[in-house]
C-alpha atoms as a PDB file:
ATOM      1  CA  UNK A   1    -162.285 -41.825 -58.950  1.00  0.00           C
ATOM      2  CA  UNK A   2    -164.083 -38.609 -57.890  1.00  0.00           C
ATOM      3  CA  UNK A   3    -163.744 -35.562 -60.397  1.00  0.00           C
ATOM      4  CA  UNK A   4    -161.240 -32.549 -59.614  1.00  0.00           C
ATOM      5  CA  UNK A   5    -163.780 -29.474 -59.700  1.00  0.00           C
ATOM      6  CA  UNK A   6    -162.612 -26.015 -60.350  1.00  0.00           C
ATOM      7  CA  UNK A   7    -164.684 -22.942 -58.450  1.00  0.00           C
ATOM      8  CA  UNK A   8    -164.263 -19.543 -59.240  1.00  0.00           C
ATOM      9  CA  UNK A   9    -165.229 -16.767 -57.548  1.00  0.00           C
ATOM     10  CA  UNK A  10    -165.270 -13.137 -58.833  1.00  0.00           C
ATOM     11  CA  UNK A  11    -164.408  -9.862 -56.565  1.00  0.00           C
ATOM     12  CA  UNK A  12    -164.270  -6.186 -57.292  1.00  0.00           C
ATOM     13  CA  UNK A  13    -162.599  -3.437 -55.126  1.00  0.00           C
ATOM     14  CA  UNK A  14    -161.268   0.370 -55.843  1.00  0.00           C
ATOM     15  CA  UNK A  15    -157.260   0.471 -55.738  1.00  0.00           C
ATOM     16  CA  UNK A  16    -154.960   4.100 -56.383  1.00  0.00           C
ATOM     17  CA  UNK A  17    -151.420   3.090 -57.417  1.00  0.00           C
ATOM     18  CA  UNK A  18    -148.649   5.149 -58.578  1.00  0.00           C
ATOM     19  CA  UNK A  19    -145.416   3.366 -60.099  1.00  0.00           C
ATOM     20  CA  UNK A  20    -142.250   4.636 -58.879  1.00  0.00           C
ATOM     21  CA  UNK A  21    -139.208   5.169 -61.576  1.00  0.00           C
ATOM     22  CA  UNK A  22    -142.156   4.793 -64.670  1.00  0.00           C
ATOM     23  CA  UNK A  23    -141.118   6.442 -67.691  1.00  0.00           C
ATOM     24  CA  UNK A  24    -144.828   7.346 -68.264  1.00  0.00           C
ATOM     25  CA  UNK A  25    -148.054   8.385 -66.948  1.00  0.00           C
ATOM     26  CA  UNK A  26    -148.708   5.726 -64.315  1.00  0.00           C
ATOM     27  CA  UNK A  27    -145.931   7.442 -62.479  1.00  0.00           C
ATOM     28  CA  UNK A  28    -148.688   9.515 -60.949  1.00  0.00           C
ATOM     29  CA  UNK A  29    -151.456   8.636 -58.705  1.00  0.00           C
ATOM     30  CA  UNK A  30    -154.244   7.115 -60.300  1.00  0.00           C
ATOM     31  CA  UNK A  31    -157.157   4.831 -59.352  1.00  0.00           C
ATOM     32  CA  UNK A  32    -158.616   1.785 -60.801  1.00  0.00           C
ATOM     33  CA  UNK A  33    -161.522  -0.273 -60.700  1.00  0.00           C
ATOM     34  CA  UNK A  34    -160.009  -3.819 -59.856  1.00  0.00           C
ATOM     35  CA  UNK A  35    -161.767  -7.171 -60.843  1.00  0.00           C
ATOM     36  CA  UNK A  36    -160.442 -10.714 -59.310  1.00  0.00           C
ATOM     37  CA  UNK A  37    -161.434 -13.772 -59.944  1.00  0.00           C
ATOM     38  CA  UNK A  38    -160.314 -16.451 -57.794  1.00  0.00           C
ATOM     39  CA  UNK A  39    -160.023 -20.396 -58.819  1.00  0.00           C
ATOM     40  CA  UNK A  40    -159.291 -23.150 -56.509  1.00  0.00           C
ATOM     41  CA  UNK A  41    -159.396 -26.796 -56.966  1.00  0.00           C
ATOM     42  CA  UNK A  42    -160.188 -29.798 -55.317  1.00  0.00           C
ATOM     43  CA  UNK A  43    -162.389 -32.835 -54.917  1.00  0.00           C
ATOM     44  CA  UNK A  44    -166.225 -32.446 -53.360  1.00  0.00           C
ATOM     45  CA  UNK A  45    -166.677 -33.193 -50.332  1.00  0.00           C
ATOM     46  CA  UNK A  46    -168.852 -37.230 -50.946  1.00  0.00           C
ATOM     47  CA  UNK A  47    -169.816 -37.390 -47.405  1.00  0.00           C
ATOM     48  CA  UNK A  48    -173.485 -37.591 -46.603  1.00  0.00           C
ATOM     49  CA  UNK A  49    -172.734 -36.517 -42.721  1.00  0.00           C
ATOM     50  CA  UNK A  50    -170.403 -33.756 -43.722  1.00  0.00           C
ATOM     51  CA  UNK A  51    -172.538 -30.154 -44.123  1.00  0.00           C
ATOM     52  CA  UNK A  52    -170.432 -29.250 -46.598  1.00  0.00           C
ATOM     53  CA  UNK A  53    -171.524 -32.496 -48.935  1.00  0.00           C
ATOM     54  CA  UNK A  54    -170.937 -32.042 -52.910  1.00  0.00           C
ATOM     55  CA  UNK A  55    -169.145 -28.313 -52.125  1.00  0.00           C
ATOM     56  CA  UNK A  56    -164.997 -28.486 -52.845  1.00  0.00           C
ATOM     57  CA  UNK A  57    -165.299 -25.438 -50.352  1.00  0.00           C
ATOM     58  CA  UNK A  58    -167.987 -22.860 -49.807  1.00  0.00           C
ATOM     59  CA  UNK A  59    -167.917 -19.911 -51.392  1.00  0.00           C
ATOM     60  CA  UNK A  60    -168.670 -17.929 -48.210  1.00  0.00           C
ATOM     61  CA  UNK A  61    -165.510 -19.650 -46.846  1.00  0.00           C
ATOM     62  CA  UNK A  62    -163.200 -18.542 -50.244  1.00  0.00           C
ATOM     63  CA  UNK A  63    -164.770 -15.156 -49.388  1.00  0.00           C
ATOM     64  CA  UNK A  64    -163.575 -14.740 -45.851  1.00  0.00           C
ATOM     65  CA  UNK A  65    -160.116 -15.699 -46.996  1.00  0.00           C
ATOM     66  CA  UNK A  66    -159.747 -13.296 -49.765  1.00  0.00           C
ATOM     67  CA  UNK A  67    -161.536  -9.952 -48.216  1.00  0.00           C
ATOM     68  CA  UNK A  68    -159.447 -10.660 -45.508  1.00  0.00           C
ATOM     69  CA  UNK A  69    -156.105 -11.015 -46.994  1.00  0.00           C
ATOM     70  CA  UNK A  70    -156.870  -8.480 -50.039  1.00  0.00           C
ATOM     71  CA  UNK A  71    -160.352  -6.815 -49.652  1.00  0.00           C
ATOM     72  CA  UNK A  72    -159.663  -5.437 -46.350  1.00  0.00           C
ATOM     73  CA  UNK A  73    -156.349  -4.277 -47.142  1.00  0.00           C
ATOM     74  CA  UNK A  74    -155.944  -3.220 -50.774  1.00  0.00           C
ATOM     75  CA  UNK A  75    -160.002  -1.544 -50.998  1.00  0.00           C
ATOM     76  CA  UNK A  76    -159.517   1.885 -51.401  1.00  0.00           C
ATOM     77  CA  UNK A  77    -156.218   2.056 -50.790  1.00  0.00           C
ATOM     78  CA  UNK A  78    -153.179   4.168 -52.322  1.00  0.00           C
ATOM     79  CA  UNK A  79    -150.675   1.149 -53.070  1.00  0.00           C
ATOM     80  CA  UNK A  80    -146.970   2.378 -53.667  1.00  0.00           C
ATOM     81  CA  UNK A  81    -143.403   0.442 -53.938  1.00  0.00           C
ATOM     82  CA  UNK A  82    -141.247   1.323 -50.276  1.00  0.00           C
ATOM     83  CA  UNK A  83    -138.640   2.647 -53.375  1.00  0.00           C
ATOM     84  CA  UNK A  84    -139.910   5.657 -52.655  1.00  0.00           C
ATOM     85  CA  UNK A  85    -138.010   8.242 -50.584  1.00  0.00           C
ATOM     86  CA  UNK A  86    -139.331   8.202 -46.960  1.00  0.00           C
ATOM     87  CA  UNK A  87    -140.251  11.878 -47.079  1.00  0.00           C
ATOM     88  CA  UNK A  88    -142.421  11.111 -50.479  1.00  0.00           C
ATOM     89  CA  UNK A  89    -143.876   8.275 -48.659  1.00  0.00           C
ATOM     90  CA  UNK A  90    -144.899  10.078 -45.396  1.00  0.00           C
ATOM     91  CA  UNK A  91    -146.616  12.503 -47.830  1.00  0.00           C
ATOM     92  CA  UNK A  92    -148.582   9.545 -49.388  1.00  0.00           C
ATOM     93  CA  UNK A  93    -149.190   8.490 -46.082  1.00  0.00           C
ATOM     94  CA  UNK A  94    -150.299  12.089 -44.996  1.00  0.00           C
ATOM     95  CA  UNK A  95    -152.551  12.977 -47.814  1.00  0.00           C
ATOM     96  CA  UNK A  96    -153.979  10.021 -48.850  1.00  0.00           C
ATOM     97  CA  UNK A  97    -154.654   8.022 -45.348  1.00  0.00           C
ATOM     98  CA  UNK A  98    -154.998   4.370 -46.109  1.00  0.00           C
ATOM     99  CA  UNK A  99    -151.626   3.675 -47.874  1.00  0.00           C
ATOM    100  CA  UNK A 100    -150.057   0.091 -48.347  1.00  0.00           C
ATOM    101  CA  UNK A 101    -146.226   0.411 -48.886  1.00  0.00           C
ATOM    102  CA  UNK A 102    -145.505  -2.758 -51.045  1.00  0.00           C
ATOM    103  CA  UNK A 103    -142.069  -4.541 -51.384  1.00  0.00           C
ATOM    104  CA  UNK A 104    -142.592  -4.321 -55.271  1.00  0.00           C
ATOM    105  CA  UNK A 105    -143.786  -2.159 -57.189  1.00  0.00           C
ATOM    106  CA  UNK A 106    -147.497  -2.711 -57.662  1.00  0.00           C
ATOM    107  CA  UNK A 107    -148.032  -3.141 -61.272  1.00  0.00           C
ATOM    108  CA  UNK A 108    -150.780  -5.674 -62.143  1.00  0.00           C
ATOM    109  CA  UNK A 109    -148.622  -8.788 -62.462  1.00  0.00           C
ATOM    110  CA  UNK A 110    -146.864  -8.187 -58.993  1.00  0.00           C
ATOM    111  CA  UNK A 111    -150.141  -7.468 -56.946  1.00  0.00           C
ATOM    112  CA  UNK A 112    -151.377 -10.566 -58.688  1.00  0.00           C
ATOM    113  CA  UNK A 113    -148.634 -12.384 -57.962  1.00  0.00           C
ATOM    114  CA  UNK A 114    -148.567 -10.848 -54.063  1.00  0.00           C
ATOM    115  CA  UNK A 115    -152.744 -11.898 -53.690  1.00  0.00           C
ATOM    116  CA  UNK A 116    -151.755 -15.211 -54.955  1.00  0.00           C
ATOM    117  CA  UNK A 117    -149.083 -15.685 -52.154  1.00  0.00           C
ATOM    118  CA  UNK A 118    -151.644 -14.321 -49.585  1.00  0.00           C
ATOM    119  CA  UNK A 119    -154.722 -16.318 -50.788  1.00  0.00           C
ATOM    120  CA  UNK A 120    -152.623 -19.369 -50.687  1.00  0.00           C
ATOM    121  CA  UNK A 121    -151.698 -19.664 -47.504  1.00  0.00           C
ATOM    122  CA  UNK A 122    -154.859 -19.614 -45.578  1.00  0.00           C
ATOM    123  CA  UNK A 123    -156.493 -22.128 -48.379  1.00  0.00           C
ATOM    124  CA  UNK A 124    -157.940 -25.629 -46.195  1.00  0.00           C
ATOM    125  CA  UNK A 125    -155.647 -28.471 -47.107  1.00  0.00           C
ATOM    126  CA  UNK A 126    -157.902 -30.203 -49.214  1.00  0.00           C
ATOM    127  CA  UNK A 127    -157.878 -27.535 -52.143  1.00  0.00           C
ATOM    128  CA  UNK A 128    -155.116 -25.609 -53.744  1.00  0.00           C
ATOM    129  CA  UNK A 129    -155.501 -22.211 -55.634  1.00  0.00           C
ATOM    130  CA  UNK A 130    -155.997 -22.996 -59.413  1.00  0.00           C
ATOM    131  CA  UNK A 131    -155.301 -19.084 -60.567  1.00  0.00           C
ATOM    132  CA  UNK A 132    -156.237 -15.763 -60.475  1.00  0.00           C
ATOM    133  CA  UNK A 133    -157.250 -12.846 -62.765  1.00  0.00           C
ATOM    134  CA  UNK A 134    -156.591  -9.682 -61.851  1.00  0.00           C
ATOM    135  CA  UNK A 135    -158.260  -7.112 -64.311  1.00  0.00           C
ATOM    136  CA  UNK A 136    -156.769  -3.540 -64.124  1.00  0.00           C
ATOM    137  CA  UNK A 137    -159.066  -2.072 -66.400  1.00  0.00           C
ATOM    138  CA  UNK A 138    -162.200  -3.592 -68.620  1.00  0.00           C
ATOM    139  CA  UNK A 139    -159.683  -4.937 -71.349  1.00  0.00           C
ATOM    140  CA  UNK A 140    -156.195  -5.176 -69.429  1.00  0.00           C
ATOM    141  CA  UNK A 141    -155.669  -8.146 -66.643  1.00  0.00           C
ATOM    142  CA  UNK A 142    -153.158 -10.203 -65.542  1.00  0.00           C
ATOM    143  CA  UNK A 143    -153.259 -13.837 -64.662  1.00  0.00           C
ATOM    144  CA  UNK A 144    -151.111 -15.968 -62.180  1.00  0.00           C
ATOM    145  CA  UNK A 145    -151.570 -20.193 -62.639  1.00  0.00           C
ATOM    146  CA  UNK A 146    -150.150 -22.358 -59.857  1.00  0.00           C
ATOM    147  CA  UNK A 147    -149.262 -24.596 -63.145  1.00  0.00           C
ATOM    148  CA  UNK A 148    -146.637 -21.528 -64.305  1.00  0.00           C
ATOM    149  CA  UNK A 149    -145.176 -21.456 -60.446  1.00  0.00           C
ATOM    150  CA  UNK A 150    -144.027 -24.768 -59.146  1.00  0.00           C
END
């Protein structure tokens, strides 16, 4: 039987947040330096013909997918829950320029939970996403497992 293989691929962008409601200081805008790492599993590829022999998918491939679907979206960006008031969020939208309006509001676990969702739907059949780890800060992440959400 061939072996399941688990790849893992790391990512880094710049995200501003502020948490709408919070009791604290992450109720203002704030920036952080994001880290995600991205596992998927599946079985290599054991076809000699196949360019993509002994790969479960290339890495340039897992790439595409997530700077698409997070990257290219959440880089740079000012992410805030649509709780907000509309005039507060046409402000947001005024003064900071690239600002994604999330249905939730976009603590760590949620955008994990939100990339997971995204990442997952434009994965090839033949793999399935393992998990992800988002880091907020150097020593503060949050982790999503397919295992934890079937």
């Amino acid at each position: 039987m061939a072996p399941l293989i688990r790849i893992t691929k790391e990512f880094s962008f710049e995200m501003a947040h502020a948490l709408w409601n919070y009791d604290g200081p992450c109720r203002n805008v704030h920036g952080h330096s994001y880290r995600l790492f991205v596992t998927i599993s599946g079985i290599p590829s054991d076809d000699p013909a196949d360019p993509k022999n002994g790969m479960v998918i290339d890495f340039t491939d897992l790439k595409d997918i997530v700077k698409k679907e997070i990257i290219s979206v959440f880089d740079h960006a000012l992410a805030v829950s649509a709780s907000y008031d509309r005039g507060k969020l046409e402000a947001f939208k005024t003064m900071f320029g690239n600002t994604v309006i999330t249905g939730y509001q976009p603590t760590c676990e949620n955008l994990v939970a939100d990339f997971a969702s995204r990442i997952k739907k434009l994965l090839p059949g033949n793999v399935t996403l393992h998990s992800l780890k988002l880091y907020e800060t150097a020593s503060s992440f949050a982790e999503w497992h397919a295992s934890d959400n079937e």
